[in-house]
N, C-alpha and C. Protein backbone atom coordinates (compact mmCIF):
# COMPACT_ATOMS: atom_id res chain seq x y z
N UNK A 1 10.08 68.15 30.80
CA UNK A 1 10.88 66.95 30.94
C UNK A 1 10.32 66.15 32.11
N UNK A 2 10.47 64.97 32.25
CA UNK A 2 9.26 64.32 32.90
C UNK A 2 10.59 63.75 34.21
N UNK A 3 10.50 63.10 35.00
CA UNK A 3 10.91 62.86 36.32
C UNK A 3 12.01 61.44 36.00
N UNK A 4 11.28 60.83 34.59
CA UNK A 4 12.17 59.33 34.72
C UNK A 4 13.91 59.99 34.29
N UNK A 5 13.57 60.72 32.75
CA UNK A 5 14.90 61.36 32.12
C UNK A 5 15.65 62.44 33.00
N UNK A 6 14.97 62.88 34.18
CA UNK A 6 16.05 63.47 35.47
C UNK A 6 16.55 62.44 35.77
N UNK A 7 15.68 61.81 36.59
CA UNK A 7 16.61 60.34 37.42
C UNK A 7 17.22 59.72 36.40
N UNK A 8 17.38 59.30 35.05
CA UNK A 8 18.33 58.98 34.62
C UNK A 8 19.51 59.91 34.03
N UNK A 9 19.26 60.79 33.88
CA UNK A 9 20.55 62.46 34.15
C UNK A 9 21.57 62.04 35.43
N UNK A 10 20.72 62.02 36.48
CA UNK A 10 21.42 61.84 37.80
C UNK A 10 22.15 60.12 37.98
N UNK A 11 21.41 58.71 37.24
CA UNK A 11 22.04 57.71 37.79
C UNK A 11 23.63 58.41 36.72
N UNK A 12 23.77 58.36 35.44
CA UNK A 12 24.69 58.57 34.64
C UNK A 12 25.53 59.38 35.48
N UNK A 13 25.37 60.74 36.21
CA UNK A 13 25.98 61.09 36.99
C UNK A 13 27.07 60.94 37.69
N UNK A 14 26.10 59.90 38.37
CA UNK A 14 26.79 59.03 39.61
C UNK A 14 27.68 58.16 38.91
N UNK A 15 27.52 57.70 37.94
CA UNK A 15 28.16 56.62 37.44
C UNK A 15 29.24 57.46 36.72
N UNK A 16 29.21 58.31 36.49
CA UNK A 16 30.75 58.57 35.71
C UNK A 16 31.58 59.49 36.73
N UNK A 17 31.41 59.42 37.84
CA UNK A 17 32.12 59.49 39.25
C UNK A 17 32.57 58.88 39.38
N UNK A 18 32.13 56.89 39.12
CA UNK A 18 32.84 55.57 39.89
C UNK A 18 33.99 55.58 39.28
N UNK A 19 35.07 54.62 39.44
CA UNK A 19 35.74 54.10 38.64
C UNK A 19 35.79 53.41 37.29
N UNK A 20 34.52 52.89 37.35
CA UNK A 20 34.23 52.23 35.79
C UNK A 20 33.41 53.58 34.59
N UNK A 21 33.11 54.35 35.32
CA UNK A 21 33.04 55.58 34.32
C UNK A 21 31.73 55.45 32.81
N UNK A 22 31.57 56.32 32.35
CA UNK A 22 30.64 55.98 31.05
C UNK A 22 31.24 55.22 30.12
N UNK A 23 30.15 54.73 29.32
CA UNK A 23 30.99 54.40 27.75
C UNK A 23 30.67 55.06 27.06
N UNK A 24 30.80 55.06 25.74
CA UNK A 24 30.69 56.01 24.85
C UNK A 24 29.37 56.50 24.40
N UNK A 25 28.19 55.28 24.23
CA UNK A 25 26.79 55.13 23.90
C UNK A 25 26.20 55.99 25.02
N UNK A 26 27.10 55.65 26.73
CA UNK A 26 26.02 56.45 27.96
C UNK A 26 26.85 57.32 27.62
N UNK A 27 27.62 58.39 27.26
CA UNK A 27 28.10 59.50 27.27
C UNK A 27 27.06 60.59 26.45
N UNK A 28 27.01 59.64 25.00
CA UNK A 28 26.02 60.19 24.04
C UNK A 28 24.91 60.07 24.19
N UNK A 29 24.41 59.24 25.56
CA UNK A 29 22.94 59.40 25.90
C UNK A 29 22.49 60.72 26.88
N UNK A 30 23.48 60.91 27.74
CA UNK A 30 23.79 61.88 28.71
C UNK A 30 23.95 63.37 28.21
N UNK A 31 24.84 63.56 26.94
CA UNK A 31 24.82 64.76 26.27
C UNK A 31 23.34 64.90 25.93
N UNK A 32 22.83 64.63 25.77
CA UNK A 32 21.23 64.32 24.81
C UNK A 32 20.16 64.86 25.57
N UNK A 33 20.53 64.14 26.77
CA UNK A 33 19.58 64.45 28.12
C UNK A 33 19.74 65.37 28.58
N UNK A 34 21.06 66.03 28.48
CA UNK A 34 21.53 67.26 29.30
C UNK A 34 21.28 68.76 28.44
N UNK A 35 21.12 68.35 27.25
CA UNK A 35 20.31 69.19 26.53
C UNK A 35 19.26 69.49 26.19
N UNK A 36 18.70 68.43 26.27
CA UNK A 36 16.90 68.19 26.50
C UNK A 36 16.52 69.02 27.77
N UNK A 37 17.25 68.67 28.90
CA UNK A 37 16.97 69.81 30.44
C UNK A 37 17.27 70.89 30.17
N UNK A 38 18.26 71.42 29.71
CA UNK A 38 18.61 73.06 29.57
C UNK A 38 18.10 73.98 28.76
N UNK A 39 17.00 73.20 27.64
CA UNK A 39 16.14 73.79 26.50
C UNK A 39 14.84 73.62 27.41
N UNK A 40 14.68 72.39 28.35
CA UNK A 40 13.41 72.64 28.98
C UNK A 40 13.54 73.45 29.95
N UNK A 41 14.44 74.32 30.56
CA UNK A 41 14.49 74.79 31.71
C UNK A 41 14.59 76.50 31.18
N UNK A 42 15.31 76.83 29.74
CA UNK A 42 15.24 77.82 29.90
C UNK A 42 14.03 78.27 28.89
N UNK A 43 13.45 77.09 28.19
CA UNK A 43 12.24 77.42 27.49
C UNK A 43 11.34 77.80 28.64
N UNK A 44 11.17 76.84 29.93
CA UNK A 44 10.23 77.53 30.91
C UNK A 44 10.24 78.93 31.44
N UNK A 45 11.51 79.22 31.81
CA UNK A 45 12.29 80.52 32.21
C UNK A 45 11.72 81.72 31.24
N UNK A 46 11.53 81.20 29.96
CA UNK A 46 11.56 82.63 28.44
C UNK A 46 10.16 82.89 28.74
N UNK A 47 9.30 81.76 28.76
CA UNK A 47 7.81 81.65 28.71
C UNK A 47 6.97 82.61 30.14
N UNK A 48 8.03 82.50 31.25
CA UNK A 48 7.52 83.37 32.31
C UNK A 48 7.95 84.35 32.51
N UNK A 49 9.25 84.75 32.11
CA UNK A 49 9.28 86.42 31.55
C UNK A 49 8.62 86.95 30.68
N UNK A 50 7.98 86.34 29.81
CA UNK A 50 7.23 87.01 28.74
C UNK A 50 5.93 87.67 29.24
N UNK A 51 5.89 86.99 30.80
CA UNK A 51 4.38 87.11 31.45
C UNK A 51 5.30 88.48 32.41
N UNK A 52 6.15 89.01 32.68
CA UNK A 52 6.35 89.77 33.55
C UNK A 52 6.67 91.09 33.15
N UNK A 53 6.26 92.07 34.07
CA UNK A 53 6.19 93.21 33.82
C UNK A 53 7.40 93.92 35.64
N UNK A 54 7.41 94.93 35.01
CA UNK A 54 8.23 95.58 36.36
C UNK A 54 7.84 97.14 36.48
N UNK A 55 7.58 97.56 37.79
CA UNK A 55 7.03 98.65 38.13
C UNK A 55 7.54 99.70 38.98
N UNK A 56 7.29 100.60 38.30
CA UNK A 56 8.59 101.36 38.67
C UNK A 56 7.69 102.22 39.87
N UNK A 57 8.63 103.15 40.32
CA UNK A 57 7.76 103.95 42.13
C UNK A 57 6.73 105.15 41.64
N UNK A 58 6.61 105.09 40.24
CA UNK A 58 5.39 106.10 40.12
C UNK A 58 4.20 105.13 39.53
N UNK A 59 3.89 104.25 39.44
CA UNK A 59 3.09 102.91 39.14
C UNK A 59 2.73 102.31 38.00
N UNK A 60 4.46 102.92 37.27
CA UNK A 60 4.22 102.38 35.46
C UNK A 60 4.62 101.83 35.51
N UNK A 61 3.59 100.58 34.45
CA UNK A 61 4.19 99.06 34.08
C UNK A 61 4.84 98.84 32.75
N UNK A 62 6.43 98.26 33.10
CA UNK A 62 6.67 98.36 31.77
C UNK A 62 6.87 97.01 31.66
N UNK A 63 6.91 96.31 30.65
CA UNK A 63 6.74 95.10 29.73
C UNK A 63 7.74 94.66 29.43
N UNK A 64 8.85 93.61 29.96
CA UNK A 64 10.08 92.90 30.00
C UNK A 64 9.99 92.34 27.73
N UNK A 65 11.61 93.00 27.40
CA UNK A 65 11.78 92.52 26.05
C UNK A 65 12.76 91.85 26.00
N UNK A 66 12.77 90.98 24.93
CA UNK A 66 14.33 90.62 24.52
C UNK A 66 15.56 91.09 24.98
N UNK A 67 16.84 90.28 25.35
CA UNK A 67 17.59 90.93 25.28
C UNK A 67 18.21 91.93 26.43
N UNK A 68 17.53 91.88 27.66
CA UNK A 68 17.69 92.68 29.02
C UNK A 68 16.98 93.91 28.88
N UNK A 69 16.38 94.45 27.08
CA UNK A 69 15.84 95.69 27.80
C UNK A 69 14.07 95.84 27.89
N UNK A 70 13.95 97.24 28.26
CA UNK A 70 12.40 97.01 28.56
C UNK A 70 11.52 97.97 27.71
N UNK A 71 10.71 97.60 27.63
CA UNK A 71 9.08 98.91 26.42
C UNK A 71 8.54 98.87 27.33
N UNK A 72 7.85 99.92 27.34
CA UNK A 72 6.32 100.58 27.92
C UNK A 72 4.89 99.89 27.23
């Protein structure tokens, strides 16, 4: 997700704090955006566990799976 669709995440923000609040079009632009970040954030998140391994005190590496558990 690129830097402009944050800063506009955050003006919408701010703006449905004020008193004059969203309308309906920035509400449904904001849901949109706010889902676009949370698929980019935990797509990044999936992609770098897939790279991690954890090692236990006798120096076996086991290989992070789905789901919380782990393979050898």
């Amino acid at each position: 997700m690129d830097q402009k669709k944050i800063d506009r995440i955050n003006e919408l923000a701010h703006k449905a704090k004020t008193a004059a609040g969203l309308t309906a079009e920035e509400i449904r632009e904001r849901d949109v955006l706010r889902r676009e970040y949370i698929d980019s954030v935990v797509g990044n998140l999936r992609r770098e566990l897939e790279h991690t391994y954890v090692v236990d005190a006798y120096g076996n590496k086991w290989k992070l799976k789905g789901k919380g558990g782990l393979k050898s």
